[in-house]
PDB file of N, CA and C in Angstrom:
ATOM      1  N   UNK A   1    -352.504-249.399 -47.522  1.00  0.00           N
ATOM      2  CA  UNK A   1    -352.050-250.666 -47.030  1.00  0.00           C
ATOM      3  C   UNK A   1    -350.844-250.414 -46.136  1.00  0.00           C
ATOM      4  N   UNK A   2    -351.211-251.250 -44.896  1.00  0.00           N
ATOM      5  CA  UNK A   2    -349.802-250.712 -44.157  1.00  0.00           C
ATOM      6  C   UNK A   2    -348.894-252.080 -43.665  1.00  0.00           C
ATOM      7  N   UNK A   3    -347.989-252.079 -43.818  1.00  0.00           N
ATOM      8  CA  UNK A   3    -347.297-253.390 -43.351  1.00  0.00           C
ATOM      9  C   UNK A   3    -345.999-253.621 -42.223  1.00  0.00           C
ATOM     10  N   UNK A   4    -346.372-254.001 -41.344  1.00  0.00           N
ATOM     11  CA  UNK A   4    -345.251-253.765 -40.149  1.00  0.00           C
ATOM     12  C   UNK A   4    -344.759-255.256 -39.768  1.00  0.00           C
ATOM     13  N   UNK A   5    -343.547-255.133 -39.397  1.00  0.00           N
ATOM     14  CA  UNK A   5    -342.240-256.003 -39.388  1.00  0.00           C
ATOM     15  C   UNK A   5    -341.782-256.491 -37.556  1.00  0.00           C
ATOM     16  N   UNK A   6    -342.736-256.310 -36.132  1.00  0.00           N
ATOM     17  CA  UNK A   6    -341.834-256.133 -35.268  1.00  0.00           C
ATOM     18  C   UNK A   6    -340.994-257.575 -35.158  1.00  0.00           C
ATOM     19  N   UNK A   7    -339.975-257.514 -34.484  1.00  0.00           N
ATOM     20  CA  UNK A   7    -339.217-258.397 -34.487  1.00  0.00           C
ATOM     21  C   UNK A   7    -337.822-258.204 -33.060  1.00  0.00           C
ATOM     22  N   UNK A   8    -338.458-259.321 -31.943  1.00  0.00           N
ATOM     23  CA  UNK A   8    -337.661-259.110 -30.731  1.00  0.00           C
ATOM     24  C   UNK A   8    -336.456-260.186 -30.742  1.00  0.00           C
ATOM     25  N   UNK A   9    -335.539-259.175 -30.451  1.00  0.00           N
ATOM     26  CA  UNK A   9    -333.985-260.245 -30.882  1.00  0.00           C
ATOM     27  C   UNK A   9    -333.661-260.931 -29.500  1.00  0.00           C
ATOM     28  N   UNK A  10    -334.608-259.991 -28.296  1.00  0.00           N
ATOM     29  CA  UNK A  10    -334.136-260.523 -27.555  1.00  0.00           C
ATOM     30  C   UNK A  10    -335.218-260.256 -26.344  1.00  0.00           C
ATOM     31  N   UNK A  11    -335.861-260.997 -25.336  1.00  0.00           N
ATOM     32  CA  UNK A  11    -336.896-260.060 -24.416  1.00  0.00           C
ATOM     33  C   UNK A  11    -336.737-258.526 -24.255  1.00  0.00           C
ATOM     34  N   UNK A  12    -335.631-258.222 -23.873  1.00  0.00           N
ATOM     35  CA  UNK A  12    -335.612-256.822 -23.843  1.00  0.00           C
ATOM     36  C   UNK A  12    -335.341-255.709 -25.164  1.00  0.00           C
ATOM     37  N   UNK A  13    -335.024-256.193 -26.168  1.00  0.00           N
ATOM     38  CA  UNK A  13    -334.738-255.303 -27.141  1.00  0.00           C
ATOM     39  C   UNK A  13    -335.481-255.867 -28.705  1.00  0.00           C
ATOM     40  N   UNK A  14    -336.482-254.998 -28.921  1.00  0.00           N
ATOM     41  CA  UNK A  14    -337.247-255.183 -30.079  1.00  0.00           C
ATOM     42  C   UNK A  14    -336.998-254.395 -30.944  1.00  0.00           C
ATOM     43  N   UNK A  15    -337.219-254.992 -32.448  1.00  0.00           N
ATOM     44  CA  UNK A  15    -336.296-253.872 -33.304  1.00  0.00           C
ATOM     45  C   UNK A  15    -337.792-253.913 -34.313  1.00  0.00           C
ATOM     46  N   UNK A  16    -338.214-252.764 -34.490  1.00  0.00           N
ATOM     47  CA  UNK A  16    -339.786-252.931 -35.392  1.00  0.00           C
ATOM     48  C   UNK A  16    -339.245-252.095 -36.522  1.00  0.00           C
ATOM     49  N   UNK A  17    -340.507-252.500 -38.196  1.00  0.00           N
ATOM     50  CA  UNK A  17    -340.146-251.460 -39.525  1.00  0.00           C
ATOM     51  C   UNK A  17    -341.463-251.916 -39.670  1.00  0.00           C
ATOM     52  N   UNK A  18    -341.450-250.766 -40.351  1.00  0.00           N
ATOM     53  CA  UNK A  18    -342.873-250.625 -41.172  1.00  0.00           C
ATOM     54  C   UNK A  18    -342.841-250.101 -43.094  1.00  0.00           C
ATOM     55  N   UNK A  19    -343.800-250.020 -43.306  1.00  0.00           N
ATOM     56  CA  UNK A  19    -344.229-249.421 -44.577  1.00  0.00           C
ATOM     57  C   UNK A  19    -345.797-248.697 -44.721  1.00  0.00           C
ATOM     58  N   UNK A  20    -346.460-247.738 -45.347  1.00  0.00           N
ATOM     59  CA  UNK A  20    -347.286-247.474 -45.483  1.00  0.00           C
ATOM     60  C   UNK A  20    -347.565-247.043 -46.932  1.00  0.00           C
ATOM     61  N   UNK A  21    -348.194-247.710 -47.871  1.00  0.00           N
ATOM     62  CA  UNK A  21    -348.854-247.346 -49.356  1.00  0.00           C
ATOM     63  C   UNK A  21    -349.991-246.826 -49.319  1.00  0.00           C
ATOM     64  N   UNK A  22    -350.143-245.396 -49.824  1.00  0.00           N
ATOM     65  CA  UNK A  22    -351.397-244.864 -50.170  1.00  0.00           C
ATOM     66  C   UNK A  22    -351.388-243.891 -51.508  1.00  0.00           C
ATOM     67  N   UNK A  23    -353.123-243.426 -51.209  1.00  0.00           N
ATOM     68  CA  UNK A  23    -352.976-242.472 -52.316  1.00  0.00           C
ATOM     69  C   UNK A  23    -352.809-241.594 -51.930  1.00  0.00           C
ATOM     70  N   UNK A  24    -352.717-240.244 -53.093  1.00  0.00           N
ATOM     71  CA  UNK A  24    -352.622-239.296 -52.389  1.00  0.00           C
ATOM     72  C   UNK A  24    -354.380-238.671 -51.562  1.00  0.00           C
ATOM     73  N   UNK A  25    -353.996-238.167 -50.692  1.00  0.00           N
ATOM     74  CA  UNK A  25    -355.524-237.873 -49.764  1.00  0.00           C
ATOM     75  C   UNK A  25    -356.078-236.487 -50.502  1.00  0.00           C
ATOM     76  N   UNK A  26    -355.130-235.848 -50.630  1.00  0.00           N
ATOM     77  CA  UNK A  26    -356.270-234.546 -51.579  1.00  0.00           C
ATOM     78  C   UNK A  26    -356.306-234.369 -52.896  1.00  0.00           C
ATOM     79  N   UNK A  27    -357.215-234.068 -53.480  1.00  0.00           N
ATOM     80  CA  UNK A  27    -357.419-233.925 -54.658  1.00  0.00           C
ATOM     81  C   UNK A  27    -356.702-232.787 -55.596  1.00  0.00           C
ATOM     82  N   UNK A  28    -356.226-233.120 -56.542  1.00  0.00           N
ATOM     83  CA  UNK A  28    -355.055-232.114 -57.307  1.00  0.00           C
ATOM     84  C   UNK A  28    -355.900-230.804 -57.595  1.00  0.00           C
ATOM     85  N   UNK A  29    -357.219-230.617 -57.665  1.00  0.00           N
ATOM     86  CA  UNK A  29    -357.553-229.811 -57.875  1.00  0.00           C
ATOM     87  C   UNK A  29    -358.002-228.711 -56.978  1.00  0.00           C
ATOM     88  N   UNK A  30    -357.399-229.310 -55.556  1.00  0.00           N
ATOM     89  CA  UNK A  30    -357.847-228.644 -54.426  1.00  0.00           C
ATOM     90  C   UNK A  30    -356.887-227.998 -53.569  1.00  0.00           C
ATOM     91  N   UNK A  31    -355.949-228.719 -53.576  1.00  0.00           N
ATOM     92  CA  UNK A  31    -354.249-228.926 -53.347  1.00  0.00           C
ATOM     93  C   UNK A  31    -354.242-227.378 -52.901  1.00  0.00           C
ATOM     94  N   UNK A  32    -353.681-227.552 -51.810  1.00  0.00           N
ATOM     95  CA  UNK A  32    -353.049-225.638 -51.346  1.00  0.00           C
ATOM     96  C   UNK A  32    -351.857-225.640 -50.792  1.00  0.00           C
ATOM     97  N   UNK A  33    -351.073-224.669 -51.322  1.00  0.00           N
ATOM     98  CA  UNK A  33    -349.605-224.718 -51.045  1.00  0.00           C
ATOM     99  C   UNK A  33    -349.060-224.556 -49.545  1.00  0.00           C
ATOM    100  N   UNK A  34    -350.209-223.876 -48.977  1.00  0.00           N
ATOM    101  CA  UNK A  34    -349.876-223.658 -47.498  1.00  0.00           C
ATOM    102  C   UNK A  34    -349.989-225.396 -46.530  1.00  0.00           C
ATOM    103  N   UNK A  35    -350.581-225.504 -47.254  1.00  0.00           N
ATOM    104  CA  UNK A  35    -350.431-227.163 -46.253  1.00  0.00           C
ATOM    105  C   UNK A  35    -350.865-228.873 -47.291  1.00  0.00           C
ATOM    106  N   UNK A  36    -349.844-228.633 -47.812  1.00  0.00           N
ATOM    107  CA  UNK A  36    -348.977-229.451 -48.822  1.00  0.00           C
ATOM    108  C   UNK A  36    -349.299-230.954 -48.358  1.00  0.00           C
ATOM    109  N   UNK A  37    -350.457-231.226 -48.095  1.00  0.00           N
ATOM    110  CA  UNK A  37    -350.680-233.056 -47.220  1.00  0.00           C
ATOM    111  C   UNK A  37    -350.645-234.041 -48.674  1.00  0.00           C
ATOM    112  N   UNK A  38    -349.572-233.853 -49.331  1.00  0.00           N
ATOM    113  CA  UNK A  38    -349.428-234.827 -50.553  1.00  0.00           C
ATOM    114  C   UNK A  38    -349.044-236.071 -50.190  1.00  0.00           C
ATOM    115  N   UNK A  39    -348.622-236.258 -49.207  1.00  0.00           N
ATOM    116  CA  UNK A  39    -347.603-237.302 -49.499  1.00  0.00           C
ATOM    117  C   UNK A  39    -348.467-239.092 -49.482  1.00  0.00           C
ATOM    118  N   UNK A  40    -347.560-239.914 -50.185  1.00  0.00           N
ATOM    119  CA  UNK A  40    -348.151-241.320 -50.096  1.00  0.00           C
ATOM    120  C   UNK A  40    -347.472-242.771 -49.390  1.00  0.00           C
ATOM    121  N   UNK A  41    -346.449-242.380 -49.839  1.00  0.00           N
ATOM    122  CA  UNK A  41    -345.943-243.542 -48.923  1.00  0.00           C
ATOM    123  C   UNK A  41    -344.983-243.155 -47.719  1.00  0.00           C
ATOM    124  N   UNK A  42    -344.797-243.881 -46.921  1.00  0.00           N
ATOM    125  CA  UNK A  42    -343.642-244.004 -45.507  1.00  0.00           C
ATOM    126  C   UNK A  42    -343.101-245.338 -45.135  1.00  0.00           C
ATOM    127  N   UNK A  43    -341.908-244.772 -44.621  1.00  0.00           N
ATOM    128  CA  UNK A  43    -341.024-246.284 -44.389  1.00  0.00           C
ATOM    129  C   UNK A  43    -340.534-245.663 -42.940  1.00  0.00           C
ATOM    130  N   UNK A  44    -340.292-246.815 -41.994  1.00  0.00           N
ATOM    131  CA  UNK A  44    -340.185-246.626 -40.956  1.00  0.00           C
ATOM    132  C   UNK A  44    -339.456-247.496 -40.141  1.00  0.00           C
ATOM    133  N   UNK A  45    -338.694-247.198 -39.121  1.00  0.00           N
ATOM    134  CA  UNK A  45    -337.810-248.298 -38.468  1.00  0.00           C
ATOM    135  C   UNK A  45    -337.277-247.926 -37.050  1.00  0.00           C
ATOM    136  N   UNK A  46    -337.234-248.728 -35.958  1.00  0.00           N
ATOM    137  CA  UNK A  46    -337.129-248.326 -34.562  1.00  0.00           C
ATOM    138  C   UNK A  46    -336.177-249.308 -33.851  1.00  0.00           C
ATOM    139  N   UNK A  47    -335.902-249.285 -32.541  1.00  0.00           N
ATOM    140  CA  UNK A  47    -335.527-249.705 -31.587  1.00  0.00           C
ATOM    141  C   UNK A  47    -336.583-249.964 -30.648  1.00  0.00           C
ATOM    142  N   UNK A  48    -336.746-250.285 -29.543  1.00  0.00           N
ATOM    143  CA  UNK A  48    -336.907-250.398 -28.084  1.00  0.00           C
ATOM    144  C   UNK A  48    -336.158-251.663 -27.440  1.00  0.00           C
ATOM    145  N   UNK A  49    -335.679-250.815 -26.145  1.00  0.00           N
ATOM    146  CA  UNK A  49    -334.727-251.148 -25.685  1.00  0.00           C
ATOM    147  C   UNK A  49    -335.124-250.930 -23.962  1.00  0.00           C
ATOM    148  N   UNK A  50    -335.461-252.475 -23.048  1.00  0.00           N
ATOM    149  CA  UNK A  50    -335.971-252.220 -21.936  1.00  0.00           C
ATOM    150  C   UNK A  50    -334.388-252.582 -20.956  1.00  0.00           C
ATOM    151  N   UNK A  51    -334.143-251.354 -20.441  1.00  0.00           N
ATOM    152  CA  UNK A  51    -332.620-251.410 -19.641  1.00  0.00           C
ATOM    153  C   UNK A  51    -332.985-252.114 -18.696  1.00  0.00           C
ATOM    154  N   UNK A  52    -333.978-251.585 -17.585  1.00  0.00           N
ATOM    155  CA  UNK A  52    -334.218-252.282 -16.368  1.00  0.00           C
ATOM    156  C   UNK A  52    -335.752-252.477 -16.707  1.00  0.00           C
ATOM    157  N   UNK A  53    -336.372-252.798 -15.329  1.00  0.00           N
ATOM    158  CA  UNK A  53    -337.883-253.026 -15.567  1.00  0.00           C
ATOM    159  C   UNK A  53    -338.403-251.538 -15.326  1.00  0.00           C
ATOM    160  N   UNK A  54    -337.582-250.698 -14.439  1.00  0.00           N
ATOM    161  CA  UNK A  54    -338.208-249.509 -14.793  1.00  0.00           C
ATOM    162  C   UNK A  54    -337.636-248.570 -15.714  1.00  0.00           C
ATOM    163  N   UNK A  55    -336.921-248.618 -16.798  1.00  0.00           N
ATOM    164  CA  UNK A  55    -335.963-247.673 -17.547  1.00  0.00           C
ATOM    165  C   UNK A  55    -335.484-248.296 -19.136  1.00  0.00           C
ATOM    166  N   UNK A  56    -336.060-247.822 -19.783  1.00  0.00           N
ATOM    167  CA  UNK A  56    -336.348-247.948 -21.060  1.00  0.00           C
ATOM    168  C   UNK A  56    -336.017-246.818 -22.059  1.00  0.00           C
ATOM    169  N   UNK A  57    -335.379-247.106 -23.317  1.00  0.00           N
ATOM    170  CA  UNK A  57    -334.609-246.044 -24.384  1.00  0.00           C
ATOM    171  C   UNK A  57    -335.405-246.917 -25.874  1.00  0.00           C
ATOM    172  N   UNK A  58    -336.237-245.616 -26.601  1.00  0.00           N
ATOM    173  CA  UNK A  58    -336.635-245.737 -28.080  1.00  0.00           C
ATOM    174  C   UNK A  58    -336.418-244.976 -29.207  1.00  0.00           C
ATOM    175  N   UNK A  59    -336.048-245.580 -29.676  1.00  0.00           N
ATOM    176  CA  UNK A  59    -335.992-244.679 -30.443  1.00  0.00           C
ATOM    177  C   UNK A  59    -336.445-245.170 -32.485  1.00  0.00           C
ATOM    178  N   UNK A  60    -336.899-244.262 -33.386  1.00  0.00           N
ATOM    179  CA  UNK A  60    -337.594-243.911 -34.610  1.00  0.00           C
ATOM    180  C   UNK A  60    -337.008-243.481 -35.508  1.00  0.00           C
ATOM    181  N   UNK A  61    -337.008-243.882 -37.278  1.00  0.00           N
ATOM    182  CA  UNK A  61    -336.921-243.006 -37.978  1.00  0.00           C
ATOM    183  C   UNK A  61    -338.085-243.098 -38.950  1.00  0.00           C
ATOM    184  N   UNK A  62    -338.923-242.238 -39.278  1.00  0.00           N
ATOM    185  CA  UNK A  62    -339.544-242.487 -40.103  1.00  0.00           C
ATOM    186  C   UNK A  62    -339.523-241.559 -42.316  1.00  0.00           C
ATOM    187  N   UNK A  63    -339.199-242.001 -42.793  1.00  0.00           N
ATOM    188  CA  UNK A  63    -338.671-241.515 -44.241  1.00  0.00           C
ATOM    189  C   UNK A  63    -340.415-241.029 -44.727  1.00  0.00           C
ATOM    190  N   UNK A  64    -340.545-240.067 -45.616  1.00  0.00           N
ATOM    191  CA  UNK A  64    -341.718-240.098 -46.953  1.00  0.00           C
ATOM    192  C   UNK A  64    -340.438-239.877 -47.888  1.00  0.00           C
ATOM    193  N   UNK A  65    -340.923-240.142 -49.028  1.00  0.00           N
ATOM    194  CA  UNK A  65    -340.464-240.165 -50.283  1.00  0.00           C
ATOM    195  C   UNK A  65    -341.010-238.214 -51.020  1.00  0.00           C
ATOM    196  N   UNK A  66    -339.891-237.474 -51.662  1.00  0.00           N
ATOM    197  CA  UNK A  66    -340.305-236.453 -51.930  1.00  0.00           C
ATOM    198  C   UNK A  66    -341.457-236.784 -53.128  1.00  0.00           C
ATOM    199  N   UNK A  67    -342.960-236.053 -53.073  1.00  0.00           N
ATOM    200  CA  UNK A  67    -343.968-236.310 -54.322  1.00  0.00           C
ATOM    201  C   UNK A  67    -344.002-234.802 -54.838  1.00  0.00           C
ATOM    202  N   UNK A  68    -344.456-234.311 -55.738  1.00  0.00           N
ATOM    203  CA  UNK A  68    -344.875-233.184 -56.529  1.00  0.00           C
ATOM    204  C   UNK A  68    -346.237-233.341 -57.042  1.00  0.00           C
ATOM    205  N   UNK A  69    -346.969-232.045 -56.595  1.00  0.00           N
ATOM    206  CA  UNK A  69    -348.538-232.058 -57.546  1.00  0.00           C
ATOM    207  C   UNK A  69    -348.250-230.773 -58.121  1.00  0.00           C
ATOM    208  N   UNK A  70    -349.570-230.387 -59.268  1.00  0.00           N
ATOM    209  CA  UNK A  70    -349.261-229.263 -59.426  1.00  0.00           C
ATOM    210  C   UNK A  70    -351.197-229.046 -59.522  1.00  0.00           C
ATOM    211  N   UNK A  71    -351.670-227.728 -58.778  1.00  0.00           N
ATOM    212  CA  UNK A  71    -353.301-227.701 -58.922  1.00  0.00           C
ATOM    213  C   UNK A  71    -353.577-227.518 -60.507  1.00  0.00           C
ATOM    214  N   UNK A  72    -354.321-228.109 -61.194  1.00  0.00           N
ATOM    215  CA  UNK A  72    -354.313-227.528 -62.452  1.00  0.00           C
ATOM    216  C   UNK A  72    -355.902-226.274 -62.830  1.00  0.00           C
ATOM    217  N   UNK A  73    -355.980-225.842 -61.558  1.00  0.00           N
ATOM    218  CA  UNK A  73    -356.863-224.573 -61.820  1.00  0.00           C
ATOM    219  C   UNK A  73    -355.883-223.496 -61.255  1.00  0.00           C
ATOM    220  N   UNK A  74    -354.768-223.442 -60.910  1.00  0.00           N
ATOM    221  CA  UNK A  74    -354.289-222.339 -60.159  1.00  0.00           C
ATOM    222  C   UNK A  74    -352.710-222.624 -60.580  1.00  0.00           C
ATOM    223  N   UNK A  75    -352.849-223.523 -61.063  1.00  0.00           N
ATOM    224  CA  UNK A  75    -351.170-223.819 -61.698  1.00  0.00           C
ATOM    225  C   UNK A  75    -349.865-224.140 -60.548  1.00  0.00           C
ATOM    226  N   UNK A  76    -350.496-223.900 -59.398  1.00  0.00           N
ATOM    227  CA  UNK A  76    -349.072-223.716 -58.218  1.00  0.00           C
ATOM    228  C   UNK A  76    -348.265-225.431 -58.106  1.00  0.00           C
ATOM    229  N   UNK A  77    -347.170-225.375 -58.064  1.00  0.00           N
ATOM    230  CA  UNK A  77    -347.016-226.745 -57.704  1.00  0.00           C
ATOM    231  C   UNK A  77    -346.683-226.750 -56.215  1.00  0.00           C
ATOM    232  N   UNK A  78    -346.751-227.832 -55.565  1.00  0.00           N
ATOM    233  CA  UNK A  78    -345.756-228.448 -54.505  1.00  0.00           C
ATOM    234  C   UNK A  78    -345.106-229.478 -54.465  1.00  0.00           C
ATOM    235  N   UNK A  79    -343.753-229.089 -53.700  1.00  0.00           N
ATOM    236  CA  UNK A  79    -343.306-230.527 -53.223  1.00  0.00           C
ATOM    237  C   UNK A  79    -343.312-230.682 -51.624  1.00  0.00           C
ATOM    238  N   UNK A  80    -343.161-232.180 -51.857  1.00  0.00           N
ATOM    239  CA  UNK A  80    -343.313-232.308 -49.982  1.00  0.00           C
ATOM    240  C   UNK A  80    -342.873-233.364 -49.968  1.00  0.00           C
ATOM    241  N   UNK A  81    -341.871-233.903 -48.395  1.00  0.00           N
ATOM    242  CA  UNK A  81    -341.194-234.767 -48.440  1.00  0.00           C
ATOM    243  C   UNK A  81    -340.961-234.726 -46.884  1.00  0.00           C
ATOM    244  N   UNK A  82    -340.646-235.588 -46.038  1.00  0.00           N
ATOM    245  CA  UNK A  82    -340.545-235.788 -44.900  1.00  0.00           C
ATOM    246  C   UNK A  82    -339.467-236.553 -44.171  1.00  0.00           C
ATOM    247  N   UNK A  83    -338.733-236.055 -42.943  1.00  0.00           N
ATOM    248  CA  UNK A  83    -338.049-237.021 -42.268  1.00  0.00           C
ATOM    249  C   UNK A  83    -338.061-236.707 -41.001  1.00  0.00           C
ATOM    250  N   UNK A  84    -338.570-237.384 -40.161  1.00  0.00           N
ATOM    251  CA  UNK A  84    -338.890-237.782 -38.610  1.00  0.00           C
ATOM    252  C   UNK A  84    -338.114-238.475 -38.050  1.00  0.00           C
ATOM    253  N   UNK A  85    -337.115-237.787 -36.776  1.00  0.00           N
ATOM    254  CA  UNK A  85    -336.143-238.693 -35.914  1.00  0.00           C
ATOM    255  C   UNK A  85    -336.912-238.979 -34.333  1.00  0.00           C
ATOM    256  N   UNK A  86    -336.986-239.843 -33.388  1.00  0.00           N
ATOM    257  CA  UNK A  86    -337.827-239.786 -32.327  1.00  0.00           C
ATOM    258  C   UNK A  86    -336.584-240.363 -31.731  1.00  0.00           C
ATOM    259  N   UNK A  87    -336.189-239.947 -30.265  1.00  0.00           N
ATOM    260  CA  UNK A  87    -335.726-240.679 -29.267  1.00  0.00           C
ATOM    261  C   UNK A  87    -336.392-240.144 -28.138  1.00  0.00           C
ATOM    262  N   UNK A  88    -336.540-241.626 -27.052  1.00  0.00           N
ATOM    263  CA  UNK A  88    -336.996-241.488 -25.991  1.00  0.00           C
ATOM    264  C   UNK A  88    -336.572-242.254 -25.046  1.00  0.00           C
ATOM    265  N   UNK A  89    -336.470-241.772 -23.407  1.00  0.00           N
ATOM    266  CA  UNK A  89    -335.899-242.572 -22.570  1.00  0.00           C
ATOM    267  C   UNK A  89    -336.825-242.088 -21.248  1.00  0.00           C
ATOM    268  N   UNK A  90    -337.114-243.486 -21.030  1.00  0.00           N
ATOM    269  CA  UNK A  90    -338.254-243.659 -20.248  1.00  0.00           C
ATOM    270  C   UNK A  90    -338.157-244.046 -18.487  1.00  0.00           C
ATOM    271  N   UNK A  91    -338.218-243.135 -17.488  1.00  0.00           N
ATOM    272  CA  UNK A  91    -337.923-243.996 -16.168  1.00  0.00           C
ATOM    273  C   UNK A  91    -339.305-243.710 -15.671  1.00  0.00           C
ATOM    274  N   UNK A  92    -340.227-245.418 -15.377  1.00  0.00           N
ATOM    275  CA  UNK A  92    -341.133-245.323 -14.228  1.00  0.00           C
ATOM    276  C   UNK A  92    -340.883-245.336 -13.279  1.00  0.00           C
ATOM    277  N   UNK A  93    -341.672-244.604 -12.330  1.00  0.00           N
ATOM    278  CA  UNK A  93    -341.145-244.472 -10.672  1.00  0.00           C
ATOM    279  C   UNK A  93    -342.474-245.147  -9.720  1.00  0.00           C
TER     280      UNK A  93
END
C-alpha cells in the first residue's frame, strides 16, 4: 500500500511525502546475504521548487526502517536499512 501527500504551498513550490507498506518480497528461506532486498516499509519527503520557467531545484529524502531476517536453512542473518538523499537543479534551454 502506498500513500502520497503532494501538497503546493504555492504555484511554484510543491512540497510532496509519501509512505510505502509492504511485505517482505523474499522468502526467509531463500534470503542471501549478498543482496539483502528485505526491506518493507519507506517514508519519504521532497521539495520542488520552480525558480524561473526555465530553472528549477529538487530535492528528496527517502528513510527504510532497519529489518533483520535470519534464513533458517543456512542460519545467516541480515540486516538492511536505507537512506537516500536526491538533489537536483534543473536548467531548460
Amino acid at each position: 500500500m502506498t500513500k502520497e501527500l503532494p501538497y503546493a504551498v504555492t504555484p511554484a513550490l510543491a512540497i510532496p511525502a509519501g509512505a510505502s507498506f509492504a511485505k517482505n518480497p523474499v522468502p526467509d528461506d531463500t534470503v542471501n546475504p549478498l543482496f539483502p532486498a528485505i526491506t518493507k516499509n519507506h517514508y519519504s519527503g521532497g521539495f520542488g521548487w520552480r525558480i524561473t520557467a526555465s530553472q528549477s531545484l529538487s530535492g528528496a529524502y527517502t528513510y527504510a526502517p532497519e529489518v533483520s531476517l535470519t534464513n533458517p536453512n543456512t542460519m545467516l542473518s541480515n540486516k538492511h536499512k536505507q537512506h537516500l538523499l536526491r538533489v537536483n537543479y534543473t536548467n531548460n534551454f
